[in-house]
PDB file of N, CA and C in Angstrom:
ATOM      1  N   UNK A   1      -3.115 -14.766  -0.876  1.00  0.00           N
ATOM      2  CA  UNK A   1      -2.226 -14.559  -1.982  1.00  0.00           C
ATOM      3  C   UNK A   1      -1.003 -13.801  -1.487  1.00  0.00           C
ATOM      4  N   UNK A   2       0.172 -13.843  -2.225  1.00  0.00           N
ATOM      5  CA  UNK A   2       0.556 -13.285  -2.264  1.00  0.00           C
ATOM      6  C   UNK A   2       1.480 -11.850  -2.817  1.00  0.00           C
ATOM      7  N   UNK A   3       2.025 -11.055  -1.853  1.00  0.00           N
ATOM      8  CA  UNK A   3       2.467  -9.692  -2.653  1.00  0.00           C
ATOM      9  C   UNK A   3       3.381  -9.241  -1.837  1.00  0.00           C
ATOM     10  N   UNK A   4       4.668  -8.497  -2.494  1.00  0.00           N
ATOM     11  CA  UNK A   4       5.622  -7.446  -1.495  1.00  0.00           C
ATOM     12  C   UNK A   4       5.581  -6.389  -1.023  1.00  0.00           C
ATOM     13  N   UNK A   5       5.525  -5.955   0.305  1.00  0.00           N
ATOM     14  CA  UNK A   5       5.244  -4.618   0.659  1.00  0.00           C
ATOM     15  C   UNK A   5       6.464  -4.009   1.869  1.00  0.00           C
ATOM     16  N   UNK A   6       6.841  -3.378   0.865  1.00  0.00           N
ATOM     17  CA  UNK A   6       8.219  -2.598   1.440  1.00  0.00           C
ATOM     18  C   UNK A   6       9.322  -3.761   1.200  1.00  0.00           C
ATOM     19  N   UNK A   7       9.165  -3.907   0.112  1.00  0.00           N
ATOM     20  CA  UNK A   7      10.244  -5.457   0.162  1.00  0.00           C
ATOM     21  C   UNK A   7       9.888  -6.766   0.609  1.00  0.00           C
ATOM     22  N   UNK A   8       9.195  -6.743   1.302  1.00  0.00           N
ATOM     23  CA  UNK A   8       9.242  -8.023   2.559  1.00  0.00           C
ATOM     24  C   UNK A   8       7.618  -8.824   1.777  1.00  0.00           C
ATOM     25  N   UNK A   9       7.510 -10.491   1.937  1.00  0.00           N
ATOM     26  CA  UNK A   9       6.858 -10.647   1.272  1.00  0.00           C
ATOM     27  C   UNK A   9       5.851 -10.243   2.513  1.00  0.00           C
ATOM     28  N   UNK A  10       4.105 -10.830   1.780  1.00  0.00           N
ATOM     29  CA  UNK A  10       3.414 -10.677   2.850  1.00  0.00           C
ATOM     30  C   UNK A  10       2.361 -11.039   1.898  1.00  0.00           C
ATOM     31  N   UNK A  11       1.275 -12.275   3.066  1.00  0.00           N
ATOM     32  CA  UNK A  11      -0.086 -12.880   2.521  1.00  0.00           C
ATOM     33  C   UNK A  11      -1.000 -11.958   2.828  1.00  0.00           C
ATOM     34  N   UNK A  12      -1.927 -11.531   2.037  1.00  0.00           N
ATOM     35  CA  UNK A  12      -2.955 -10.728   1.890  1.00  0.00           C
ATOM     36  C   UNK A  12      -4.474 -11.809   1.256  1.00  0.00           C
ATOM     37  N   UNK A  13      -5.263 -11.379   1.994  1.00  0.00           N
ATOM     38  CA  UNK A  13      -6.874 -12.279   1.406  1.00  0.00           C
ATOM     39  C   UNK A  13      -6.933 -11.426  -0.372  1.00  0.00           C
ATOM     40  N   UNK A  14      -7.045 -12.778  -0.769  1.00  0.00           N
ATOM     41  CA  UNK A  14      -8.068 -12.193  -2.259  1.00  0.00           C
ATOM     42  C   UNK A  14      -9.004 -11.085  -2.265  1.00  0.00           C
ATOM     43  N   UNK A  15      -9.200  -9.611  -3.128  1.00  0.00           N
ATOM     44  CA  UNK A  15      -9.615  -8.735  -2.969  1.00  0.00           C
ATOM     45  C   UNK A  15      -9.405  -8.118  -2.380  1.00  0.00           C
ATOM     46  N   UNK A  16      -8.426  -7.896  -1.576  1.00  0.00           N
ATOM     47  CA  UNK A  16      -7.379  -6.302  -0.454  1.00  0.00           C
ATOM     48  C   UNK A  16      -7.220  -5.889  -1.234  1.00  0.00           C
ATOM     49  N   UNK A  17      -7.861  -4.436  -1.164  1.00  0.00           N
ATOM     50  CA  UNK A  17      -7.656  -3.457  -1.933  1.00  0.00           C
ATOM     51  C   UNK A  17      -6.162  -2.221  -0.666  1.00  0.00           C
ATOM     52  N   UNK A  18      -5.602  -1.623  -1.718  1.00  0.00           N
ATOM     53  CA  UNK A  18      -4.633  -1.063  -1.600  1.00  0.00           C
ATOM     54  C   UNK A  18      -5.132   0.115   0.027  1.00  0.00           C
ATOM     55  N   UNK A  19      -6.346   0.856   0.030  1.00  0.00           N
ATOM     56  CA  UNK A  19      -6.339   1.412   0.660  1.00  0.00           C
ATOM     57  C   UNK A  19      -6.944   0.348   2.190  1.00  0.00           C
ATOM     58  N   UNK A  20      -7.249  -1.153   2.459  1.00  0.00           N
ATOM     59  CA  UNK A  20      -7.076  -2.088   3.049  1.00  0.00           C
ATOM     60  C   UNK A  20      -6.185  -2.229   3.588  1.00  0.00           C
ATOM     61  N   UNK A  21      -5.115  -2.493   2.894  1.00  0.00           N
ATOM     62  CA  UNK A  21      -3.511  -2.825   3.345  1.00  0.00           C
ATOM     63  C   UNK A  21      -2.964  -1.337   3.957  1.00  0.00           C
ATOM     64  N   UNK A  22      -2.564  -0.322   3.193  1.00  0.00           N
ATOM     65  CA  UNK A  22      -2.613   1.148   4.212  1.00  0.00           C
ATOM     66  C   UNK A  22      -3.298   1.334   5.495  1.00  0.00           C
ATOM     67  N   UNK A  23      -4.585   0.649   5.726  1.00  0.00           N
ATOM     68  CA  UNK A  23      -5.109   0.489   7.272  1.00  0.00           C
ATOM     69  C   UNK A  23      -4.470  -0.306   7.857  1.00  0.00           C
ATOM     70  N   UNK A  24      -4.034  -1.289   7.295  1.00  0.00           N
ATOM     71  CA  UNK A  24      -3.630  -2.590   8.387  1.00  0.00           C
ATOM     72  C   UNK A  24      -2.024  -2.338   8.588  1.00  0.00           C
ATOM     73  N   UNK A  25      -1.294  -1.123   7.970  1.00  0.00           N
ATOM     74  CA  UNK A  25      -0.040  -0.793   7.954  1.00  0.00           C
ATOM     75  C   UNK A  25       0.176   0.347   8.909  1.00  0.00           C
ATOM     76  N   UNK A  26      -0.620   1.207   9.291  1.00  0.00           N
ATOM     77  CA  UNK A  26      -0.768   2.740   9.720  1.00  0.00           C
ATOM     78  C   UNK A  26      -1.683   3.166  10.072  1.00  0.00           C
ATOM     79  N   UNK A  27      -2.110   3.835  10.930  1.00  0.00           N
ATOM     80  CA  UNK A  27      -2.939   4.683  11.651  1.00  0.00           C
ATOM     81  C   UNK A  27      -2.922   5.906  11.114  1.00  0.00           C
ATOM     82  N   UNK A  28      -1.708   6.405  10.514  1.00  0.00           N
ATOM     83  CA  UNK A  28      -1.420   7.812  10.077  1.00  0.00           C
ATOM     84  C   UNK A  28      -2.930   8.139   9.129  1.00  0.00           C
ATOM     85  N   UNK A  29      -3.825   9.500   9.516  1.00  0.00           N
ATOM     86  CA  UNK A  29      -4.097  10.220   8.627  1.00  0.00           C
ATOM     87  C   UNK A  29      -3.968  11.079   7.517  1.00  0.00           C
ATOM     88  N   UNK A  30      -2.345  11.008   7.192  1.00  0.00           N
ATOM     89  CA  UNK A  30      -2.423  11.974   6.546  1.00  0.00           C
ATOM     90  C   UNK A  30      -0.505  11.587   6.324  1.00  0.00           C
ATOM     91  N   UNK A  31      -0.409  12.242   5.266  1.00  0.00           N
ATOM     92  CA  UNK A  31       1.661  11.842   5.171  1.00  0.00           C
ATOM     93  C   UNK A  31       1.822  10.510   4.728  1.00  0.00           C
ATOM     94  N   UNK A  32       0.581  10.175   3.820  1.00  0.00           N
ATOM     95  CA  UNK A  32       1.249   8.341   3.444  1.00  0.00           C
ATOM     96  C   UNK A  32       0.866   8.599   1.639  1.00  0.00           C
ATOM     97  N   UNK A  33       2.313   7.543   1.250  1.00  0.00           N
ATOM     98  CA  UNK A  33       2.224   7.866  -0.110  1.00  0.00           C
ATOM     99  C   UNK A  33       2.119   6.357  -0.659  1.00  0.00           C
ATOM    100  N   UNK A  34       1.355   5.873  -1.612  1.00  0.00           N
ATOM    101  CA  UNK A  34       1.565   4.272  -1.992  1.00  0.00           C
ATOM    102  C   UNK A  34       1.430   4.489  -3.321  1.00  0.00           C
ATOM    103  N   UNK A  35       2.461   3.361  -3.667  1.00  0.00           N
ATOM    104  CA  UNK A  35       2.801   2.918  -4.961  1.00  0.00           C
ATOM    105  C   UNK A  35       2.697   1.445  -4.851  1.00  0.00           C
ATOM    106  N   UNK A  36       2.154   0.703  -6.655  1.00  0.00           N
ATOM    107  CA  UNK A  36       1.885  -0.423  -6.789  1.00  0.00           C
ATOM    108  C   UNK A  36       2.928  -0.765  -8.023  1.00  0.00           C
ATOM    109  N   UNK A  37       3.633  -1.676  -7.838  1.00  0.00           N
ATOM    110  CA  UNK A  37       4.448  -1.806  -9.818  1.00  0.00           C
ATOM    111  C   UNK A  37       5.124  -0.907  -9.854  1.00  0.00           C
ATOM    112  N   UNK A  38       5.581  -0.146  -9.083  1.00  0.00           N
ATOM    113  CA  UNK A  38       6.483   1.330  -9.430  1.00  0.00           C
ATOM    114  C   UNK A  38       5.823   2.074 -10.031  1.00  0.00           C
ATOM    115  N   UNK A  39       4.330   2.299  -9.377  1.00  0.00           N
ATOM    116  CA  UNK A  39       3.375   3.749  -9.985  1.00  0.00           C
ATOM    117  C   UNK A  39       2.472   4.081  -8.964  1.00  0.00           C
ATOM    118  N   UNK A  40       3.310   5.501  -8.399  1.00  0.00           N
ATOM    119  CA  UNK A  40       2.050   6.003  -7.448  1.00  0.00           C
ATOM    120  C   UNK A  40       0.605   5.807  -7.655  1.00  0.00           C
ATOM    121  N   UNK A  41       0.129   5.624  -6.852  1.00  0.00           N
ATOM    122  CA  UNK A  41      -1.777   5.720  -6.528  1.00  0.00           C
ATOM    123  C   UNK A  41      -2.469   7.042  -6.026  1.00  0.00           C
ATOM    124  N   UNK A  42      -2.892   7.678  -6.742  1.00  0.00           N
ATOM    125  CA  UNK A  42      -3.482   8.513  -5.830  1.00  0.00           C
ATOM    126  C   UNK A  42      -4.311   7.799  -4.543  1.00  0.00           C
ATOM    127  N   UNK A  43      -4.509   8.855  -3.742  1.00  0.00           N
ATOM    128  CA  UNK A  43      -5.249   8.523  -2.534  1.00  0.00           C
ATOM    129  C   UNK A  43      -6.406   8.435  -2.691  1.00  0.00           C
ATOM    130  N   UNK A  44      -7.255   9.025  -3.572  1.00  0.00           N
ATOM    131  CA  UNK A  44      -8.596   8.774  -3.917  1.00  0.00           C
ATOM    132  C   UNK A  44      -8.955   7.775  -4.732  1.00  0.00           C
ATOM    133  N   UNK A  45      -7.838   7.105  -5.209  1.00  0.00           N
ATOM    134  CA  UNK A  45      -7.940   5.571  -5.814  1.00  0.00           C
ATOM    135  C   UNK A  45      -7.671   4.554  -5.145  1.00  0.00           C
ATOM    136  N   UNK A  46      -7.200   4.930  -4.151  1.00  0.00           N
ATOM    137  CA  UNK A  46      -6.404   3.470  -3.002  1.00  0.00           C
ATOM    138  C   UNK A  46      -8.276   2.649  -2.767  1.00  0.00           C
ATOM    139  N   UNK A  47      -9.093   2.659  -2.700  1.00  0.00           N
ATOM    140  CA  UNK A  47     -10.139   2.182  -2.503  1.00  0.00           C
ATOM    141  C   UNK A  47     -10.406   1.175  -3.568  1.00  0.00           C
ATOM    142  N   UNK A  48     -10.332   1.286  -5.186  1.00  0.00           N
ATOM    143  CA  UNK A  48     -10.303   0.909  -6.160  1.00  0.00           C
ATOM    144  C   UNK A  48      -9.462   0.410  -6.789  1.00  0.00           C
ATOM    145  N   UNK A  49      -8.166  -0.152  -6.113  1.00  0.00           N
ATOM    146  CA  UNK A  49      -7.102  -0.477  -6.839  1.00  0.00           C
ATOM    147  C   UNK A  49      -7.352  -1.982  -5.665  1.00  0.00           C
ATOM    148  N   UNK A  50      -7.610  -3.224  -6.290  1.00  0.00           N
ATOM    149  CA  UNK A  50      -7.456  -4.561  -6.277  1.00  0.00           C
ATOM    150  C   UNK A  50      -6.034  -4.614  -6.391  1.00  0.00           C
ATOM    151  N   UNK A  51      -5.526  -5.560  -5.238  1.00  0.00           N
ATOM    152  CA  UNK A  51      -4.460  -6.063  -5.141  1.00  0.00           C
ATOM    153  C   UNK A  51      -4.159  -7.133  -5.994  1.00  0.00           C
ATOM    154  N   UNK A  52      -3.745  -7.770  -6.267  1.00  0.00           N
ATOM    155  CA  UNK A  52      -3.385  -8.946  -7.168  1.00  0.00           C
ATOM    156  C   UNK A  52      -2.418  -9.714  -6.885  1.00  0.00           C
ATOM    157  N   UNK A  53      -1.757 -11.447  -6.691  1.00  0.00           N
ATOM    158  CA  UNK A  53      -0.836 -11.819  -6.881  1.00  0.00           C
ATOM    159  C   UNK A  53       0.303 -11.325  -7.434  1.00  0.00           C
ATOM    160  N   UNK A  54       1.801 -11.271  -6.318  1.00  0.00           N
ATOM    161  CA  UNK A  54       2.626 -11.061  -6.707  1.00  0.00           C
ATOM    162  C   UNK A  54       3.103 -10.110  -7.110  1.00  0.00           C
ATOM    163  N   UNK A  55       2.256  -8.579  -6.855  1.00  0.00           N
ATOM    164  CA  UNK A  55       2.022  -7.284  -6.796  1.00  0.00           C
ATOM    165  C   UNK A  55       3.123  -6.611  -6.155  1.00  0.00           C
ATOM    166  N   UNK A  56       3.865  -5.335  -6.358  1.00  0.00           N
ATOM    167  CA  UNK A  56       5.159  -4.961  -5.249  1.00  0.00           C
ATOM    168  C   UNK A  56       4.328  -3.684  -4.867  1.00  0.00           C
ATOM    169  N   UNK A  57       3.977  -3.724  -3.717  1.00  0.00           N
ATOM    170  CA  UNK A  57       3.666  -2.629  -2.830  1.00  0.00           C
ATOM    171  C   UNK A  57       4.903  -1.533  -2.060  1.00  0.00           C
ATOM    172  N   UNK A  58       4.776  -0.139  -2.237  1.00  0.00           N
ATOM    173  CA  UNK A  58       5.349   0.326  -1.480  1.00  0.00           C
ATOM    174  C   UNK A  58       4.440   1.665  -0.944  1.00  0.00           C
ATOM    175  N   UNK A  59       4.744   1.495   1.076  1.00  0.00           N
ATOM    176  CA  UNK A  59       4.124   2.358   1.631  1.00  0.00           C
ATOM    177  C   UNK A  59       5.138   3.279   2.275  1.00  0.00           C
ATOM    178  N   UNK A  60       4.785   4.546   1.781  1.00  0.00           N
ATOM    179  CA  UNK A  60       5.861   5.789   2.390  1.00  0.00           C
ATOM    180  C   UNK A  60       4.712   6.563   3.592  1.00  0.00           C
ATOM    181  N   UNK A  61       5.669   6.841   4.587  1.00  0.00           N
ATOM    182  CA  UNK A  61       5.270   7.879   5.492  1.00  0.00           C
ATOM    183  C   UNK A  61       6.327   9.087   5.405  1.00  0.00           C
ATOM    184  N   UNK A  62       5.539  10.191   5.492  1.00  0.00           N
ATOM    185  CA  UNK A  62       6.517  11.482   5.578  1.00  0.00           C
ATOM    186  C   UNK A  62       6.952  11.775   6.987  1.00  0.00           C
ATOM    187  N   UNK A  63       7.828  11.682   7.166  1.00  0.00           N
ATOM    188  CA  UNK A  63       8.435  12.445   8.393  1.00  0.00           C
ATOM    189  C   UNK A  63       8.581  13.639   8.674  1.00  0.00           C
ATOM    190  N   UNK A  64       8.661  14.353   9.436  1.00  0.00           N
ATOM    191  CA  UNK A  64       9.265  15.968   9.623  1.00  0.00           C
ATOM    192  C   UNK A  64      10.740  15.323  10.264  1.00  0.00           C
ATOM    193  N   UNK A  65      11.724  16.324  10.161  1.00  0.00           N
ATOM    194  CA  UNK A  65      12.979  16.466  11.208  1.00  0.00           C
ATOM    195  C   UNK A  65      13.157  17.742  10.714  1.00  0.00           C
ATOM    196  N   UNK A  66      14.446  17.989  11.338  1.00  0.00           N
ATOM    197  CA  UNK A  66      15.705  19.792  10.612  1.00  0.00           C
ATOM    198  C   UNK A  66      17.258  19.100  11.285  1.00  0.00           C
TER     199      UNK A  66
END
């Protein structure tokens, strides 16, 4: 199926769940923020949130700089 993540389209299997796609995006433990539809997810829901057709994903990493 498909869904947008970070803009860009991208095929995902039926049933990728949100915290699925965050693995297959990042290694980062820790500093990642995702939103589905323009509504953050908590992180303890990324497991439970079914992806769906046509879905807009966005994955943030925090950076440090100064």
């Amino acid at each position: 199926m498909a869904v947008r993540v970070n803009g860009e389209p991208r095929r995902i299997a039926a049933g990728t769940t949100l915290a699925d796609l965050v693995a297959e995006l990042s290694t980062a433990p820790a500093g990642i923020a995702a939103a589905v539809n323009e509504s953050v997810i908590p992180r303890g829901q990324w497991p439970d949130t079914t992806l769906a057709e046509g879905d807009r994903v966005e994955v943030l990493t925090a950076v440090q700089g100064g």
